[in-house]
N, C-alpha and C. Protein backbone atom coordinates (compact mmCIF):
# COMPACT_ATOMS: atom_id res chain seq x y z
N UNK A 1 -7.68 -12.61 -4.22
CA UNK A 1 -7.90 -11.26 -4.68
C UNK A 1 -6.57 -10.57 -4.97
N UNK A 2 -5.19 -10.64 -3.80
CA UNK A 2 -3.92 -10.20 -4.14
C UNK A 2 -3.37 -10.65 -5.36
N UNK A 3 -3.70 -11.99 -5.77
CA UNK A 3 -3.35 -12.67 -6.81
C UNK A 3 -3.95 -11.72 -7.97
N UNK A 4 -4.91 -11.73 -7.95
CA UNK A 4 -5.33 -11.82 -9.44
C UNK A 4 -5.05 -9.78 -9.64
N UNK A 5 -4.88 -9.24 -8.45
CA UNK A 5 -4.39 -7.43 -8.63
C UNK A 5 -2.61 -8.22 -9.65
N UNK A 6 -1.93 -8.85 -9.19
CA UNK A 6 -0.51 -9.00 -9.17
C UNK A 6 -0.69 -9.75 -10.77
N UNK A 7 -1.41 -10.89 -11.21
CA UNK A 7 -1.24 -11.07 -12.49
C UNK A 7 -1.93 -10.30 -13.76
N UNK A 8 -2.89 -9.14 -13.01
CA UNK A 8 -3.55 -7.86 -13.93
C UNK A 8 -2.71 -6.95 -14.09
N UNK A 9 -1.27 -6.75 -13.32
CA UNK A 9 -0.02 -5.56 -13.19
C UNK A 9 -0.32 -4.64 -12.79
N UNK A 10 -1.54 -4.76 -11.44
CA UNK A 10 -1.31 -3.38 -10.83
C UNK A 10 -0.37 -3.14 -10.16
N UNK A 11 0.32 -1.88 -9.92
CA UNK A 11 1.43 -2.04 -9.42
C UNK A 11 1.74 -1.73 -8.06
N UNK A 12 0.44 -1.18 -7.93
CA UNK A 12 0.01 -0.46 -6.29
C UNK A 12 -0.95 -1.22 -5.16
N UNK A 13 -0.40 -1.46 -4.03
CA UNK A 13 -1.50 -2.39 -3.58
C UNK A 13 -1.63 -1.61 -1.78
N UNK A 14 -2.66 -0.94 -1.78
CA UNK A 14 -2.93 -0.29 -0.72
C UNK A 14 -4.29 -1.25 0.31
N UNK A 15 -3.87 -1.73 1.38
CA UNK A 15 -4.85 -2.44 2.16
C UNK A 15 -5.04 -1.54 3.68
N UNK A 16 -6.30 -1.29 3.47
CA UNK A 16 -7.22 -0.65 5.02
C UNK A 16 -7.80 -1.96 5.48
N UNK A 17 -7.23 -2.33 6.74
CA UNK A 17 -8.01 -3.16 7.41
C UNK A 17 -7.78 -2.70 9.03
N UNK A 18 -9.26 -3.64 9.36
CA UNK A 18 -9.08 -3.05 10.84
C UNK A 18 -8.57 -2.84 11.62
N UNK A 19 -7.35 -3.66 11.70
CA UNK A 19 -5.97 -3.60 12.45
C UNK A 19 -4.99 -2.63 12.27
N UNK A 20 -5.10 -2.46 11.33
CA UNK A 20 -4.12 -1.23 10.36
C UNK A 20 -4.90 0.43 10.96
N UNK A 21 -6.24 0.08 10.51
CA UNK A 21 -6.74 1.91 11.01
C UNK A 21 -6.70 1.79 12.64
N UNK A 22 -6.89 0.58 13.47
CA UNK A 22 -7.28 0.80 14.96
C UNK A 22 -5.56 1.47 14.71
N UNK A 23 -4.24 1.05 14.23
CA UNK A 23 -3.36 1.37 14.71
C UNK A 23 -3.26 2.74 14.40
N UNK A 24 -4.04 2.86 13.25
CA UNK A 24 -3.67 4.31 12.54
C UNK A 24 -2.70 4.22 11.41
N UNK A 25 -2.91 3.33 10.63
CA UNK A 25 -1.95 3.05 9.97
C UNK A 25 -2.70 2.28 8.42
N UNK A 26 -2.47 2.21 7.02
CA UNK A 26 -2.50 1.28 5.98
C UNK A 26 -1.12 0.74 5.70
N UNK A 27 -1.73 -0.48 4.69
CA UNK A 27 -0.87 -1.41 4.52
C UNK A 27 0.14 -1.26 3.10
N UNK A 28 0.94 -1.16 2.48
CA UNK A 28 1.56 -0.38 1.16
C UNK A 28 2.20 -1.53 0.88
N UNK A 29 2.04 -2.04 -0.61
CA UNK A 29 3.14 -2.70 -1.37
C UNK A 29 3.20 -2.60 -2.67
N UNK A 30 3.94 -2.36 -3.02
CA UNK A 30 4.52 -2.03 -4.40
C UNK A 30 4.50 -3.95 -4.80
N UNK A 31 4.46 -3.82 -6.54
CA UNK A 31 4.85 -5.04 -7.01
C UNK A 31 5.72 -5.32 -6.91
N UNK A 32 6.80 -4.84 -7.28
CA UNK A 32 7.91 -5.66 -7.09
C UNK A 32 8.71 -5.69 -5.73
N UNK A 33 8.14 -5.40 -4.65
CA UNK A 33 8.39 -5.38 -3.75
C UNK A 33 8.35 -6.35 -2.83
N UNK A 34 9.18 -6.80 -1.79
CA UNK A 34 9.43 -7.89 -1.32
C UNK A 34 8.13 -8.46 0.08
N UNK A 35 8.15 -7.01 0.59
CA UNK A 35 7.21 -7.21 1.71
C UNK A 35 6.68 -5.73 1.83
N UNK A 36 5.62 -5.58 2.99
CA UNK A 36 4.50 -4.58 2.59
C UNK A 36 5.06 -3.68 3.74
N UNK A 37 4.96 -2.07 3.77
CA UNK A 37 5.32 -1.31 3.86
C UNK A 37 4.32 -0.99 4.70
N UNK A 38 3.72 -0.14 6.17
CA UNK A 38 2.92 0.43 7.27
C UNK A 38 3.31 1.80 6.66
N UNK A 39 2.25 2.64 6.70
CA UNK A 39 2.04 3.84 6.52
C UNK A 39 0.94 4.49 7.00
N UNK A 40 2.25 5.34 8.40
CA UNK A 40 0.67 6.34 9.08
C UNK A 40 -0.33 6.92 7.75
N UNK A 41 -1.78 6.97 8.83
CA UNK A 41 -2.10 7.58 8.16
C UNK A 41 -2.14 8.80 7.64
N UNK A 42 -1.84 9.83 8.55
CA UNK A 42 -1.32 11.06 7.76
C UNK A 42 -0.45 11.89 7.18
N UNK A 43 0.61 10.60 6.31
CA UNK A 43 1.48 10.82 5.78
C UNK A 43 1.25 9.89 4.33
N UNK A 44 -0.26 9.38 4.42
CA UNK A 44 -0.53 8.83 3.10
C UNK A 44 -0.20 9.42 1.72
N UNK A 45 -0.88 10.59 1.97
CA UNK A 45 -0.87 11.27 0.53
C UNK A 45 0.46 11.47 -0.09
N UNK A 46 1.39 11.91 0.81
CA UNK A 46 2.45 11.98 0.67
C UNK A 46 3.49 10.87 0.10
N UNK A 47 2.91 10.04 0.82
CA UNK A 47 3.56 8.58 0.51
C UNK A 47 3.46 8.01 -0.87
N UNK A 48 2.03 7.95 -1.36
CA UNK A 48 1.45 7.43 -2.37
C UNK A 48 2.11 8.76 -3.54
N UNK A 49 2.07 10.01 -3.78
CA UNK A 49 2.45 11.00 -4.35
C UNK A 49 3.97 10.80 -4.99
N UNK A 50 5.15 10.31 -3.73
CA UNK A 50 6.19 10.21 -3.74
C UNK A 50 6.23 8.52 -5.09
N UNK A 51 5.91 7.50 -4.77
CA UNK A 51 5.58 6.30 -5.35
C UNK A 51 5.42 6.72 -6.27
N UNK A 52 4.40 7.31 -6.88
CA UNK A 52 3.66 7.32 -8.13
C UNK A 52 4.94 8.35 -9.09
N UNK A 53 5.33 9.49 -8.46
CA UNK A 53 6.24 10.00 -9.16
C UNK A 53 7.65 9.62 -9.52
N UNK A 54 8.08 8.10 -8.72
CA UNK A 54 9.43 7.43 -9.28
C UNK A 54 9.18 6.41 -10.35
């Protein structure tokens, strides 16, 4: 499924999984990015806002 987001060029790849919300947290990676990024959750919007505007 990561595959085929990465050869369609999305460039945003946001993962909620259970481990991530028990911590309170999603999973963030940019494409060209090397490895995936933890982001509380209530600093999402913010996060994703900041991304989208560089």
């Amino acid at each position: 499924m990561f595959a085929d987001a990465e050869l369609m060029g999305i460039p945003h790849r946001l993962v909620l999984g259970e481990r991530g919300l028990d911590k309170g947290e999603i999973e963030y990676k940019g494409r060209c990015d090397k490895k995936a990024q933890y982001v509380p959750l209530d600093s999402v919007i913010e996060f994703i806002e900041d991304k989208l505007q560089a």
